[in-house]
Structure formats: C-alpha cells, structure tokens
C-alpha atoms as a PDB file:
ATOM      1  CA  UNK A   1      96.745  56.892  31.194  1.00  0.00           C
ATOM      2  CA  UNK A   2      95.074  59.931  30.366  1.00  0.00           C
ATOM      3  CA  UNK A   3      92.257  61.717  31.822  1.00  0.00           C
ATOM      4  CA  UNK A   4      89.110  63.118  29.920  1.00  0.00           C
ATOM      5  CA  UNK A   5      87.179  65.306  31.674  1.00  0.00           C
ATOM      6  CA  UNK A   6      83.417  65.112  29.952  1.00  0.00           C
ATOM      7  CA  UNK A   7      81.213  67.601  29.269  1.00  0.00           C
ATOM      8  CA  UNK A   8      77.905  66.428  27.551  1.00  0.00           C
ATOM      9  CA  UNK A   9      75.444  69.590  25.982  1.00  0.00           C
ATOM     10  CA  UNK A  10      72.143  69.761  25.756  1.00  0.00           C
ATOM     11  CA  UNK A  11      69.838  73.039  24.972  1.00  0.00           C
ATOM     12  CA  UNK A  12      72.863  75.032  25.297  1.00  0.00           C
ATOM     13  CA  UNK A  13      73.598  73.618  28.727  1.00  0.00           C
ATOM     14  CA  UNK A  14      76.736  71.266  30.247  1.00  0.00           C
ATOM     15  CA  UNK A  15      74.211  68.158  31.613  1.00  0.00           C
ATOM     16  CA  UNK A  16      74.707  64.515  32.474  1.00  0.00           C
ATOM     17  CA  UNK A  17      72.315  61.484  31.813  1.00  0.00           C
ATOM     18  CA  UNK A  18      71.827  58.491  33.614  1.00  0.00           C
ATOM     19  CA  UNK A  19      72.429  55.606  31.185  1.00  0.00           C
ATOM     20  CA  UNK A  20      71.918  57.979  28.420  1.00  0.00           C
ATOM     21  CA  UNK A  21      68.037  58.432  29.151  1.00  0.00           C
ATOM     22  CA  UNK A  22      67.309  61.949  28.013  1.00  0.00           C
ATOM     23  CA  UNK A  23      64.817  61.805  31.062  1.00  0.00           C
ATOM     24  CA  UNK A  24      67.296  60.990  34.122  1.00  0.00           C
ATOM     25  CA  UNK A  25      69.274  64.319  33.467  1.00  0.00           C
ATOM     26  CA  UNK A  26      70.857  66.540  35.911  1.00  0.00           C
ATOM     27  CA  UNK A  27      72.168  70.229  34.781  1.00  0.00           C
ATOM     28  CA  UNK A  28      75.532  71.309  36.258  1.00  0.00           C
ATOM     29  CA  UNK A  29      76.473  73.833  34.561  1.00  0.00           C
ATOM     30  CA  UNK A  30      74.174  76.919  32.416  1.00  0.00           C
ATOM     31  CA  UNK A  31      77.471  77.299  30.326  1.00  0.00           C
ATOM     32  CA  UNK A  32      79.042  74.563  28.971  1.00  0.00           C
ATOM     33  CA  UNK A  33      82.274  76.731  28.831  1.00  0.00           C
ATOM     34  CA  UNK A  34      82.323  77.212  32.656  1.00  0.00           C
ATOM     35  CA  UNK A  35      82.749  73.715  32.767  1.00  0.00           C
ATOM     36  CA  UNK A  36      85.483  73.550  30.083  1.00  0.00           C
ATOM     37  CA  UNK A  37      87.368  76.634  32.348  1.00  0.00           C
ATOM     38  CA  UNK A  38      87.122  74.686  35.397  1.00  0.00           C
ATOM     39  CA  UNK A  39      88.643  71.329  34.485  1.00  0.00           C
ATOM     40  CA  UNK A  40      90.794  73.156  32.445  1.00  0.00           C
ATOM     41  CA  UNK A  41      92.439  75.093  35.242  1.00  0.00           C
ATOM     42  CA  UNK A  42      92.256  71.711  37.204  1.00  0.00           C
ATOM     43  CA  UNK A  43      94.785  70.098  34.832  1.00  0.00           C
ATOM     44  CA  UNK A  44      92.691  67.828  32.855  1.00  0.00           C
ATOM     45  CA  UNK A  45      94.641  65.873  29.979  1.00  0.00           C
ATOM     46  CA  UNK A  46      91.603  66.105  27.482  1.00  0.00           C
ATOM     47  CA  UNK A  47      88.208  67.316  27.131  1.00  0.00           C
ATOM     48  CA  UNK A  48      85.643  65.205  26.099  1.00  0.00           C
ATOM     49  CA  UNK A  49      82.593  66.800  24.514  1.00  0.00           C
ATOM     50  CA  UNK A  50      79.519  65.580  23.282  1.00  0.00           C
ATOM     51  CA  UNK A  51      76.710  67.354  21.878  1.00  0.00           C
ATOM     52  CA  UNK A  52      73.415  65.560  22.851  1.00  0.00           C
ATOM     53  CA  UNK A  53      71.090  66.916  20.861  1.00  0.00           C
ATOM     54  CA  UNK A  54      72.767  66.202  18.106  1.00  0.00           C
ATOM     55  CA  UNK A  55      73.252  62.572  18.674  1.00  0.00           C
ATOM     56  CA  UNK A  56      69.583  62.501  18.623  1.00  0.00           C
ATOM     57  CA  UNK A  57      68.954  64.199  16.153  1.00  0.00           C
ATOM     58  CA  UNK A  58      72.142  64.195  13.952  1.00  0.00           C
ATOM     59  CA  UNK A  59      71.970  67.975  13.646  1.00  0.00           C
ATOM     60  CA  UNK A  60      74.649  69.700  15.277  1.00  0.00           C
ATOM     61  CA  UNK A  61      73.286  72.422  16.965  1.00  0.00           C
ATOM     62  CA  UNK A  62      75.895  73.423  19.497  1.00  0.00           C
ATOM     63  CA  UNK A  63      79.272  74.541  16.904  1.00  0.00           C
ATOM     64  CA  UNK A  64      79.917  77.206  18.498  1.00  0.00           C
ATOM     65  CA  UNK A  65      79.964  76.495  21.489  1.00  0.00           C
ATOM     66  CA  UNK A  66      81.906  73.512  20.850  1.00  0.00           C
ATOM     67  CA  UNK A  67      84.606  76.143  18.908  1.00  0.00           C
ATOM     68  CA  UNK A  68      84.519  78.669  21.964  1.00  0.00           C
ATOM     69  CA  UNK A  69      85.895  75.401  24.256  1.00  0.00           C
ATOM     70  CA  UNK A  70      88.069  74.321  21.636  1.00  0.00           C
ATOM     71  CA  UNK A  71      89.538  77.733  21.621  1.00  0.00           C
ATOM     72  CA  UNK A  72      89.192  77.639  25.608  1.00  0.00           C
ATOM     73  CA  UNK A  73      91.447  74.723  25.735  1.00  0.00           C
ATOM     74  CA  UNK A  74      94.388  75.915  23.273  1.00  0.00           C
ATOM     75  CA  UNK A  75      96.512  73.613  23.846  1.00  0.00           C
ATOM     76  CA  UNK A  76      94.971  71.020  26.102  1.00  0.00           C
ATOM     77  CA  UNK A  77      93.217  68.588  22.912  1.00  0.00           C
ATOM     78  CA  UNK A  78      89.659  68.169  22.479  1.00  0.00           C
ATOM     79  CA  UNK A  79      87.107  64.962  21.551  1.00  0.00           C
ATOM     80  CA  UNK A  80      84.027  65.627  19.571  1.00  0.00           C
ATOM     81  CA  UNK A  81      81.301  63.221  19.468  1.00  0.00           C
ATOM     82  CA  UNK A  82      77.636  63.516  18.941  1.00  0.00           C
ATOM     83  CA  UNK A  83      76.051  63.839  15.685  1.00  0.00           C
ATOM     84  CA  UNK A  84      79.228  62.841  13.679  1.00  0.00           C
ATOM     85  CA  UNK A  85      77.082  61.045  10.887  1.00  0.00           C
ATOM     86  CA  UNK A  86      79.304  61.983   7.321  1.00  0.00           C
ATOM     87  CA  UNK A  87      82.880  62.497   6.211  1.00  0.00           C
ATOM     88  CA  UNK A  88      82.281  66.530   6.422  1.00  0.00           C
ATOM     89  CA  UNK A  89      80.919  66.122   9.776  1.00  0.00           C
ATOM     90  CA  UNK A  90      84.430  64.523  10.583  1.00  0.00           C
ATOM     91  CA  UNK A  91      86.215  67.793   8.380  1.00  0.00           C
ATOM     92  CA  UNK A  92      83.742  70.230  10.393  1.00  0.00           C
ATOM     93  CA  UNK A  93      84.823  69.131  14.198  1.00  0.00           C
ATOM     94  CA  UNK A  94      88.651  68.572  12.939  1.00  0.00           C
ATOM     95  CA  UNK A  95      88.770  72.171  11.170  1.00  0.00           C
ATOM     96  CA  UNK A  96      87.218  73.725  14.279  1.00  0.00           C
ATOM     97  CA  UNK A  97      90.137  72.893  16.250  1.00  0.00           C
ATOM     98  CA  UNK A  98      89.420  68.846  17.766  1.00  0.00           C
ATOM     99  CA  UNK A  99      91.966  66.712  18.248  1.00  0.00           C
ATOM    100  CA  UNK A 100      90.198  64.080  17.186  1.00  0.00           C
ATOM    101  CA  UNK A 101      86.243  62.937  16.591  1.00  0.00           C
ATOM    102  CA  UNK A 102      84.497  60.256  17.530  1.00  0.00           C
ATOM    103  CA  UNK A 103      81.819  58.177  15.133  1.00  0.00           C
ATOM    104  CA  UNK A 104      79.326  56.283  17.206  1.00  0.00           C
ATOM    105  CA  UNK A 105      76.003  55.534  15.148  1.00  0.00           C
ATOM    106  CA  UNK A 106      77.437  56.064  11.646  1.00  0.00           C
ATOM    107  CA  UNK A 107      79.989  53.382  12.016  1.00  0.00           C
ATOM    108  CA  UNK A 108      77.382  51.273  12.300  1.00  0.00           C
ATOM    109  CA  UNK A 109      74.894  52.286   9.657  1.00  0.00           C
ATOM    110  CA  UNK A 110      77.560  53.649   7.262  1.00  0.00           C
ATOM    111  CA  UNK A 111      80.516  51.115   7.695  1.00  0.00           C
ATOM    112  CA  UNK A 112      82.088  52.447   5.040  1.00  0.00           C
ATOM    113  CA  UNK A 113      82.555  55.737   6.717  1.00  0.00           C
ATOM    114  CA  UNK A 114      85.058  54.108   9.110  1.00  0.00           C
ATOM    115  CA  UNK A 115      87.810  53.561   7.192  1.00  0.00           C
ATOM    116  CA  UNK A 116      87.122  56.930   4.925  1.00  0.00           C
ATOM    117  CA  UNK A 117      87.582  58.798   7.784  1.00  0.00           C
ATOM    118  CA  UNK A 118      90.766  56.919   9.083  1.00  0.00           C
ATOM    119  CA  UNK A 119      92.159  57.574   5.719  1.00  0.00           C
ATOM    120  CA  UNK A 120      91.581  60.943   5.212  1.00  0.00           C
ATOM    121  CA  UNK A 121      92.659  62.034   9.108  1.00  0.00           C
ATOM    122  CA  UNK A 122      94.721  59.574  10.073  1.00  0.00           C
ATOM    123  CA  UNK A 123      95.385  59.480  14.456  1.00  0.00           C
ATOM    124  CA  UNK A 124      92.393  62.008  14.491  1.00  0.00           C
ATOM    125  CA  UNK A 125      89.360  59.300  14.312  1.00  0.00           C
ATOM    126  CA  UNK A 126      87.853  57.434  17.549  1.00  0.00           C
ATOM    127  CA  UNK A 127      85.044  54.815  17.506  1.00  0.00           C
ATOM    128  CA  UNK A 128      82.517  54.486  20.147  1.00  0.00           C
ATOM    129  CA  UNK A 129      81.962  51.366  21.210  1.00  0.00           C
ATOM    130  CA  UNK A 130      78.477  51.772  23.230  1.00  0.00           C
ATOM    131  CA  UNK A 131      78.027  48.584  24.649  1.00  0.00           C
ATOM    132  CA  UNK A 132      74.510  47.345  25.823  1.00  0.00           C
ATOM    133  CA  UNK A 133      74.325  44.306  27.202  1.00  0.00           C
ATOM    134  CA  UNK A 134      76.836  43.171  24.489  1.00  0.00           C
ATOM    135  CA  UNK A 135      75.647  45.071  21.661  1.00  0.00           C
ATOM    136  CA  UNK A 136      76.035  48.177  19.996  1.00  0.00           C
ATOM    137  CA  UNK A 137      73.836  51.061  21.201  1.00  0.00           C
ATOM    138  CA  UNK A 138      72.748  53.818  18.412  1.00  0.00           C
ATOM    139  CA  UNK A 139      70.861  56.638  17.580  1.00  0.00           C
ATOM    140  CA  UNK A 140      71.844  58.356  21.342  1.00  0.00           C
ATOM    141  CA  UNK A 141      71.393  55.256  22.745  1.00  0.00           C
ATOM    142  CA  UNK A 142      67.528  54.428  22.190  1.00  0.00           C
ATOM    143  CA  UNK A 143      68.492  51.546  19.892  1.00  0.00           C
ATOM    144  CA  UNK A 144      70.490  48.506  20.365  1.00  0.00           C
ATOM    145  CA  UNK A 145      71.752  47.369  16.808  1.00  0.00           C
ATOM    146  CA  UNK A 146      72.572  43.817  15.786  1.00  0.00           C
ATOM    147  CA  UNK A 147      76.230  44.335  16.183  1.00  0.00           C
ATOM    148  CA  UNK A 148      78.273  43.244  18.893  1.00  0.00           C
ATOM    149  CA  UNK A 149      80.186  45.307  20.520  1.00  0.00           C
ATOM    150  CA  UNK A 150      83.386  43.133  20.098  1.00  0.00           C
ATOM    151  CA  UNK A 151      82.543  42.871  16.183  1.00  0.00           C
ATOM    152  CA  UNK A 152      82.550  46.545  16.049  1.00  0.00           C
ATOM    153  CA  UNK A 153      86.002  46.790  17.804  1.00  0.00           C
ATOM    154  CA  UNK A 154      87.058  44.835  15.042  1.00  0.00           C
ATOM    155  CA  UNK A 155      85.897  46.090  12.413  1.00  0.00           C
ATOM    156  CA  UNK A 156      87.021  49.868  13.625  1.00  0.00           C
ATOM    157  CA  UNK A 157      90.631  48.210  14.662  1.00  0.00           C
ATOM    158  CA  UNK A 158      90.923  47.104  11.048  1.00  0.00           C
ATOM    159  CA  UNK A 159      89.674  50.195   9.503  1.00  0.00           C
ATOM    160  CA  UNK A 160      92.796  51.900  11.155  1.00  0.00           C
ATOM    161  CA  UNK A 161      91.003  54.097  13.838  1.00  0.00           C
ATOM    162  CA  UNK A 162      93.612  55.784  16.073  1.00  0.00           C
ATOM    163  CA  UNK A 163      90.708  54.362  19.564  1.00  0.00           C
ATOM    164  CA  UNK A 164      88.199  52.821  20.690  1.00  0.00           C
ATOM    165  CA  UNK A 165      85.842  54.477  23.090  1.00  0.00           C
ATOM    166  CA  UNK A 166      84.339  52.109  25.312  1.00  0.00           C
ATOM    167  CA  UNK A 167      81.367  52.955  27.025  1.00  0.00           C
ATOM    168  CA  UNK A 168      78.699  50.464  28.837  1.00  0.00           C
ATOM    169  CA  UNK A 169      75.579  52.022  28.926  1.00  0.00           C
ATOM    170  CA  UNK A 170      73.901  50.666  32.068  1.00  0.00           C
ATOM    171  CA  UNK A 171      76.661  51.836  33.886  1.00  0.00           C
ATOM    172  CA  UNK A 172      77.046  55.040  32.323  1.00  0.00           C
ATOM    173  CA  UNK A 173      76.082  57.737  34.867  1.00  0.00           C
ATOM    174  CA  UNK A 174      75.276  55.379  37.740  1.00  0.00           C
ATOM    175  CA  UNK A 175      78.829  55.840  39.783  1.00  0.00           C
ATOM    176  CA  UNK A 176      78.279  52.102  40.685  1.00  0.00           C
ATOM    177  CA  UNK A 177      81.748  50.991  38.721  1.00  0.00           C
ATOM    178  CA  UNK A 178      83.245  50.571  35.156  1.00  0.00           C
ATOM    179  CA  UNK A 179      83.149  46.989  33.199  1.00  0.00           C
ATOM    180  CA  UNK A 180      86.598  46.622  34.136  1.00  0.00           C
ATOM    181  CA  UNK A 181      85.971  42.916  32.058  1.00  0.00           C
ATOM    182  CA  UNK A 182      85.017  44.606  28.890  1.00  0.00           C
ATOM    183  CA  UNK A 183      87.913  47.062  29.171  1.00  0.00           C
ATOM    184  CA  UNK A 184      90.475  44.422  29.849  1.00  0.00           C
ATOM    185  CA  UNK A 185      89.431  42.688  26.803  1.00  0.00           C
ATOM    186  CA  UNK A 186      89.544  45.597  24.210  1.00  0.00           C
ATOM    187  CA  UNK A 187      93.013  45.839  25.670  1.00  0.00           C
ATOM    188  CA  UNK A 188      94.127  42.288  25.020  1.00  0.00           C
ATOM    189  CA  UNK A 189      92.667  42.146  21.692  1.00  0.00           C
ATOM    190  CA  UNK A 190      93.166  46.152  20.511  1.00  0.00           C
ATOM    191  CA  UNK A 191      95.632  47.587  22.612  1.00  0.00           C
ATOM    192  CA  UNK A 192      98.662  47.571  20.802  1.00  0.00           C
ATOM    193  CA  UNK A 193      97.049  48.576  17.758  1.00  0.00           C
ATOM    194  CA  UNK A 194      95.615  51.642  18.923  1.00  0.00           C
ATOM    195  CA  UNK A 195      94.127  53.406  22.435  1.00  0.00           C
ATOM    196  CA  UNK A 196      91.378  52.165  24.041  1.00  0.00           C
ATOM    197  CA  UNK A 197      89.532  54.563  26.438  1.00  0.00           C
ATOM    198  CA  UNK A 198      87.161  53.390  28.814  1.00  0.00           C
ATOM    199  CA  UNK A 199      84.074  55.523  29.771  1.00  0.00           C
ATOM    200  CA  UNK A 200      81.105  54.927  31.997  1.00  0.00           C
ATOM    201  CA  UNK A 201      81.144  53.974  35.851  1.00  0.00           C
ATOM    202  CA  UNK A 202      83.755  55.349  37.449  1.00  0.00           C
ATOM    203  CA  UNK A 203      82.946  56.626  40.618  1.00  0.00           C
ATOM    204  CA  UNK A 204      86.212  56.492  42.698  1.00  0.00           C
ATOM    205  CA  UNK A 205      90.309  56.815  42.352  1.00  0.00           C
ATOM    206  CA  UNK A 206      90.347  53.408  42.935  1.00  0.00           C
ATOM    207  CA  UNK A 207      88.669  52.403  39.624  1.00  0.00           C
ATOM    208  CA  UNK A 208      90.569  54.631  37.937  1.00  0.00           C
ATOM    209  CA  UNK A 209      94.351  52.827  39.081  1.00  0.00           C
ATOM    210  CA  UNK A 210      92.454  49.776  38.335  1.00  0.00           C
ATOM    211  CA  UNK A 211      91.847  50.773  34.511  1.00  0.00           C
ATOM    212  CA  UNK A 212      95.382  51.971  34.161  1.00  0.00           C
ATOM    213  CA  UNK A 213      96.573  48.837  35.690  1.00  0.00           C
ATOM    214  CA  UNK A 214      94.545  46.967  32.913  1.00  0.00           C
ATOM    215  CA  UNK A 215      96.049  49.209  30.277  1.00  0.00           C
ATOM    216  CA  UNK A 216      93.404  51.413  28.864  1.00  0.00           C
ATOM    217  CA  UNK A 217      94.689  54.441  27.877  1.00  0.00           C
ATOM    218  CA  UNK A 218      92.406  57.314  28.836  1.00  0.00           C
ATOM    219  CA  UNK A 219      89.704  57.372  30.976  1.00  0.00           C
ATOM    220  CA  UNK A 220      86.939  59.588  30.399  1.00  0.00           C
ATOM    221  CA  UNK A 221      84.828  60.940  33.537  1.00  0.00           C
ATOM    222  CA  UNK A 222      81.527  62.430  34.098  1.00  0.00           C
ATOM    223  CA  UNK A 223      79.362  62.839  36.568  1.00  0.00           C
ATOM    224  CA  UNK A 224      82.209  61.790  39.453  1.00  0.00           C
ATOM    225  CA  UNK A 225      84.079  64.742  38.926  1.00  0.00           C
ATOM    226  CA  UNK A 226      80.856  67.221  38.818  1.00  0.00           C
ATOM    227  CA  UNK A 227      79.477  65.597  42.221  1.00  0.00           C
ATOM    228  CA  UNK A 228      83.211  65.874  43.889  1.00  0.00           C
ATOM    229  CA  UNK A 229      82.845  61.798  43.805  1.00  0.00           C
ATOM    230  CA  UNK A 230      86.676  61.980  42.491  1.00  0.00           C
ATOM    231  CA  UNK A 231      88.413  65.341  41.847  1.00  0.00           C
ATOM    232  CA  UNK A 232      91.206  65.345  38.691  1.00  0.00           C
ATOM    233  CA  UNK A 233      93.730  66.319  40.796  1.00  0.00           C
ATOM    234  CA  UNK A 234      93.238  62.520  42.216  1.00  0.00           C
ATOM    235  CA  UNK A 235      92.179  61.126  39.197  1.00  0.00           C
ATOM    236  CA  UNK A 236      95.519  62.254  37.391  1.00  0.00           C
ATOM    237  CA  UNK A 237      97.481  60.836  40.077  1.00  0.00           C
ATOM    238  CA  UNK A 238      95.785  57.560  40.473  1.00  0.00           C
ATOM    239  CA  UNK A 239      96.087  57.268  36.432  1.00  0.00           C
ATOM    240  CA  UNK A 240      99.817  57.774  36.958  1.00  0.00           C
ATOM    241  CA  UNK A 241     100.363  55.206  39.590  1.00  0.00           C
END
C-alpha cells in the first residue's frame, strides 16, 4: 500500500481543515513547497495536493505552485485535485507534470466528464468519493448531492477510472479513525478493477496496517503526519506489513 503524504493550499499557504470547514483551519506551513521538501526527503510514495481555493471556487489559483512541487518531486508522482471541473482542467494538471488528477464535484454535475477523461488519459484519472453520511459531498464540501457515495463508485468504476479516492468527511481532519467499513467495501466491490485509496481519519500506524490489511491501496495522510501523530517513516512500514 502506498503512502500519500497531503498537502492542502489555501491563500498561498500548506493548511489543513477540520471536516473540510474552511473555518476549523490550522496553517502548518507559509510555503506549501516546504512541505512538499520535507515529506519528500522523508520517503513519501506520493504527494497528494489539493488546491482549496479552487475547489471553492473552481478557479485554480495556485498553478504554480502546484508546478514548482511537481518539479520538487521529479520522480516521486503527484495527485492534483481541487478545482478539476473540465476536460482541459484534466490536460492542465497532467501537462504540468501530475501523475494523475482527481475529479470530485464535476463527476457529479458533469457525468459525462468521467469517462472523457478516462478515455483521453487512461491510468491518469482518480475519482473522489467524498462521502457524507452516505452521500456525495460537492462544491468543497458545503453541499451534499443526491448521489450515494456507493452509486458514484460505480458509476466512476465503469467509466474506467484508474481509483477511487475515498474520503469521509466527518472524519476528515479529526484523527479520531478512518471508516475502515466504507473502505473495506470499495475494496470488495472495486478493488480488482482499479485502486482504491482511503483518506480521512487516520491518526495512528495502527490504522494504517489495518487499511492495508483490508486492501486499499494508498493511503493518503494529513494532519497526523504534520502534528507528529504518525511519522512516514512508520507509516511506510506499517503499510508494508
């Protein structure tokens, strides 16, 4: 299992948010790319970044910083999410440098976006599944849609997505633990098709073991490895147990 080491921007600044509310943040870092160096030179599989501002607003305002980490990381690969709203969004963050970019509101208000995407840059395209109390949280979270988030695992699975990013909101930020249920379940029903990556929660090595034990396939982590909860010199091991 793989370990993602977050990094979430907003004003220009590497922050964290406690169940996504843009008015429970904490500021770690005044440069984003500080925190890209550290975790870099701490051995982290992936980055993980997402620009805040523009999930809210669905104007990405943070390219380049974004390209100054991609460059940063070389060869260690990158995940872009926030803001990703149209196909040239998708061509913007891939020609940049990403590894791969991640669609959270627009595969829900632009379905058809999905699949285009997953056709176009095929192992490249993630789907975040932002689960809210079973359904699918949009618009940086200050919405819950009508879809479930099992539908939309479905629907992305089908579309040919290369993973599923699985994220429960009231955990998100709260170090309490992940929804080890909800994970477990994306595996049984997604897993073989394609990675499933569980975010939000984790607070400990222990949880960690216990979502590679359950099969995800990356893990990303936030605010754990910023307050020393779990370092990623642990966090890789426990993922490789």
């Amino acid at each position: 299992m793989d370990i993602y080491a977050a990094i979430d921007i907003r004003g220009g600044k590497c922050v964290n948010l406690v169940q996504g509310d843009f008015a429970r943040e904490t500021m770690f870092y005044e440069n984003p790319r500080d925190a890209a160096r550290y975790f870099l030179d701490c051995g982290t599989d992936w980055l993980h970044i997402v620009d805040l501002d523009a999930a809210r607003s669905a104007k990405r305002t943070h390219s380049a910083i974004v390209s100054d980490i991609i460059r940063l990381a070389d060869s260690v690969p990158v995940q872009i999410g926030g803001g990703i709203r149209t196909l040239n969004d998708v061509r913007e963050v891939l020609d940049a440098g990403a590894s791969r970019a991640v669609i959270g509101t627009a595969a829900v208000r632009d379905p058809s976006l999905v699949p285009a995407a997953a056709d176009a840059y095929p192992g490249q395209i993630a789907v975040g599944v932002d689960a809210r109390n079973g359904r699918v949280a949009i618009e940086a979270w200050v919405e819950d849609s009508s879809m479930t988030a099992t539908e939309l695992a479905a629907t992305s699975a089908n579309a040919g997505v290369a993973a599923l990013v699985f994220t429960d909101v009231n955990r998100d930020g709260m170090l309490d633990k992940p929804n080890f249920d909800g994970t477990a379940e994306l595996v049984r029903r997604h897993g073989q098709q394609l990675d499933v990556i569980a975010s939000g929660g984790v607070h400990s090595r222990d949880d960690v073991a216990k979502l590679a034990a359950l099969g995800a396939s990356g893990v990303i982590i936030g605010r754990a490895l910023y307050t020393g909860d779990v370092t990623l010199a642990d966090a890789r091991r426990a993922a490789r147990t």
